[in-house]
C-alpha atoms as a PDB file:
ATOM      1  CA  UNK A   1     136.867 145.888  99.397  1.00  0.00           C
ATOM      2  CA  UNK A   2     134.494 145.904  96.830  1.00  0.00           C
ATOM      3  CA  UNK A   3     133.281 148.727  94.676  1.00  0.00           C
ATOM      4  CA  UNK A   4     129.637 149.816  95.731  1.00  0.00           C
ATOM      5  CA  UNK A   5     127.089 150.568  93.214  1.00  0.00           C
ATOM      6  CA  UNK A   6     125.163 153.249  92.965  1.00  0.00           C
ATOM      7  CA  UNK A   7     121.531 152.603  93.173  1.00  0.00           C
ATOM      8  CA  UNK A   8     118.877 152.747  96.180  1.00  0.00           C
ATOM      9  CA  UNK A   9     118.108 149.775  97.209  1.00  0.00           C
ATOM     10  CA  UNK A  10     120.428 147.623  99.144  1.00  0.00           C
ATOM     11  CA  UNK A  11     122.501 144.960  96.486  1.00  0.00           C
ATOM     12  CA  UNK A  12     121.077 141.996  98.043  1.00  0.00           C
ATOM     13  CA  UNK A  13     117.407 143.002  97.552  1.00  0.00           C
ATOM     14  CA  UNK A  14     118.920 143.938  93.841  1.00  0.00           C
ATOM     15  CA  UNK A  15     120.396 140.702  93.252  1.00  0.00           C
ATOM     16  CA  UNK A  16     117.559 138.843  94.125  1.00  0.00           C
ATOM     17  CA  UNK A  17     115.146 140.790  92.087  1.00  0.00           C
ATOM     18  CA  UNK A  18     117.342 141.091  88.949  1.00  0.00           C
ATOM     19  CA  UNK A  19     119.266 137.641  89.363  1.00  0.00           C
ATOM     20  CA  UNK A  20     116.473 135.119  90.545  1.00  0.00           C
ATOM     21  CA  UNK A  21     117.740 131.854  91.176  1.00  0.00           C
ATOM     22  CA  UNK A  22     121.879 132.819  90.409  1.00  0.00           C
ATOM     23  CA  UNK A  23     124.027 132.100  93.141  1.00  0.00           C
ATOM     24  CA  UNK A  24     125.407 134.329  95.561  1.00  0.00           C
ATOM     25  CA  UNK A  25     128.908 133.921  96.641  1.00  0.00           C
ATOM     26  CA  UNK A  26     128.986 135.927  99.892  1.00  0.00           C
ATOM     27  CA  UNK A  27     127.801 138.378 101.234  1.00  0.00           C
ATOM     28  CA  UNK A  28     125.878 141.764  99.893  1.00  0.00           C
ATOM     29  CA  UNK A  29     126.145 144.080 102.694  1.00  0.00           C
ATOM     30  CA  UNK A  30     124.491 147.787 101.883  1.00  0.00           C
ATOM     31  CA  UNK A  31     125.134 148.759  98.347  1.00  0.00           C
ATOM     32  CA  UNK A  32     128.142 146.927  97.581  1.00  0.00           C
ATOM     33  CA  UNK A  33     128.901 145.746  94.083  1.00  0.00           C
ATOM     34  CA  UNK A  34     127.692 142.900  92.859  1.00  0.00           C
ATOM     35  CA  UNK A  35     131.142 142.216  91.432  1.00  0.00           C
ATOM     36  CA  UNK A  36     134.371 141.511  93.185  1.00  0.00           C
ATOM     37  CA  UNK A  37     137.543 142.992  92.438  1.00  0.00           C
ATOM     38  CA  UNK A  38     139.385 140.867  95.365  1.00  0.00           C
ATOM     39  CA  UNK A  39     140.675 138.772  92.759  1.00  0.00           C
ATOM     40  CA  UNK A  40     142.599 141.947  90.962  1.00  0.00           C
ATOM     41  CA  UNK A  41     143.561 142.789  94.331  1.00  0.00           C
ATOM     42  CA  UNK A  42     145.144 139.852  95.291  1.00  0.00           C
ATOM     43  CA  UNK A  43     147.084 138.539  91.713  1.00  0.00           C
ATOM     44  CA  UNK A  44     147.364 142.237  90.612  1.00  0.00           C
ATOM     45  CA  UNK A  45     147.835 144.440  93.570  1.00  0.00           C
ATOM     46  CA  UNK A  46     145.230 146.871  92.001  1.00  0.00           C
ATOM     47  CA  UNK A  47     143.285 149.007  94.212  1.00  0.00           C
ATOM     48  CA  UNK A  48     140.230 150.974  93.177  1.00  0.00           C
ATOM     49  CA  UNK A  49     141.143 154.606  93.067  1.00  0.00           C
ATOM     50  CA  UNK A  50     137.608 156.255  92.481  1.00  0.00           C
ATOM     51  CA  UNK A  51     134.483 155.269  93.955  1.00  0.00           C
ATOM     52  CA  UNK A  52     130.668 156.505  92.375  1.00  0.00           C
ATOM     53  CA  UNK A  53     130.606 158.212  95.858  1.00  0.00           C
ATOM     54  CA  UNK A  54     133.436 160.635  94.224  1.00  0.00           C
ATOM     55  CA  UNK A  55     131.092 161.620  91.199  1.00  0.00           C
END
Protein backbone atom coordinates (compact mmCIF):
# COMPACT_ATOMS: atom_id res chain seq x y z
CA UNK A 1 0.00 0.00 0.00
CA UNK A 2 1.08 3.26 -0.67
CA UNK A 3 1.65 6.14 1.66
CA UNK A 4 -1.21 8.84 1.27
CA UNK A 5 -0.44 12.41 1.21
CA UNK A 6 -1.78 14.84 3.02
CA UNK A 7 -3.49 17.48 1.08
CA UNK A 8 -7.31 18.10 0.04
CA UNK A 9 -7.82 17.36 -3.07
CA UNK A 10 -7.85 13.88 -4.36
CA UNK A 11 -3.98 12.85 -5.89
CA UNK A 12 -5.24 12.37 -9.27
CA UNK A 13 -6.77 15.86 -9.64
CA UNK A 14 -3.14 16.84 -7.96
CA UNK A 15 -1.16 15.05 -10.39
CA UNK A 16 -2.77 16.37 -13.21
CA UNK A 17 -2.63 19.92 -12.14
CA UNK A 18 0.98 19.87 -10.84
CA UNK A 19 2.37 17.14 -13.38
CA UNK A 20 0.69 18.08 -16.82
CA UNK A 21 1.54 15.82 -19.43
CA UNK A 22 3.88 13.15 -16.98
CA UNK A 23 2.73 9.79 -17.05
CA UNK A 24 0.77 8.04 -14.64
CA UNK A 25 1.58 4.54 -13.82
CA UNK A 26 -1.64 3.34 -12.16
CA UNK A 27 -3.94 4.27 -10.40
CA UNK A 28 -4.52 7.46 -7.87
CA UNK A 29 -7.35 6.43 -5.81
CA UNK A 30 -8.34 9.22 -2.91
CA UNK A 31 -5.27 10.81 -1.53
CA UNK A 32 -2.77 8.28 -2.09
CA UNK A 33 0.85 9.16 -2.67
CA UNK A 34 2.03 9.98 -5.67
CA UNK A 35 5.01 7.75 -4.95
CA UNK A 36 5.20 4.04 -4.55
CA UNK A 37 6.94 2.28 -1.96
CA UNK A 38 5.83 -1.32 -3.47
CA UNK A 39 9.16 -1.59 -4.77
CA UNK A 40 10.81 -1.32 -0.99
CA UNK A 41 8.18 -3.62 -0.09
CA UNK A 42 8.82 -6.22 -2.31
CA UNK A 43 13.09 -6.28 -2.58
CA UNK A 44 13.25 -4.90 1.04
CA UNK A 45 10.41 -6.22 3.05
CA UNK A 46 9.94 -2.62 4.47
CA UNK A 47 6.63 -1.61 5.59
CA UNK A 48 5.61 1.94 6.38
CA UNK A 49 5.23 2.27 10.09
CA UNK A 50 3.68 5.89 10.38
CA UNK A 51 1.22 7.37 8.22
CA UNK A 52 0.48 11.61 8.09
CA UNK A 53 -2.93 10.32 9.41
CA UNK A 54 -0.81 9.56 12.80
CA UNK A 55 0.43 13.30 13.07
Amino acid sequence: MDSERPAGAPSADLAREAYPGVEVRGELDGHESLVSVEKAERVLGWTPTRSWRDL
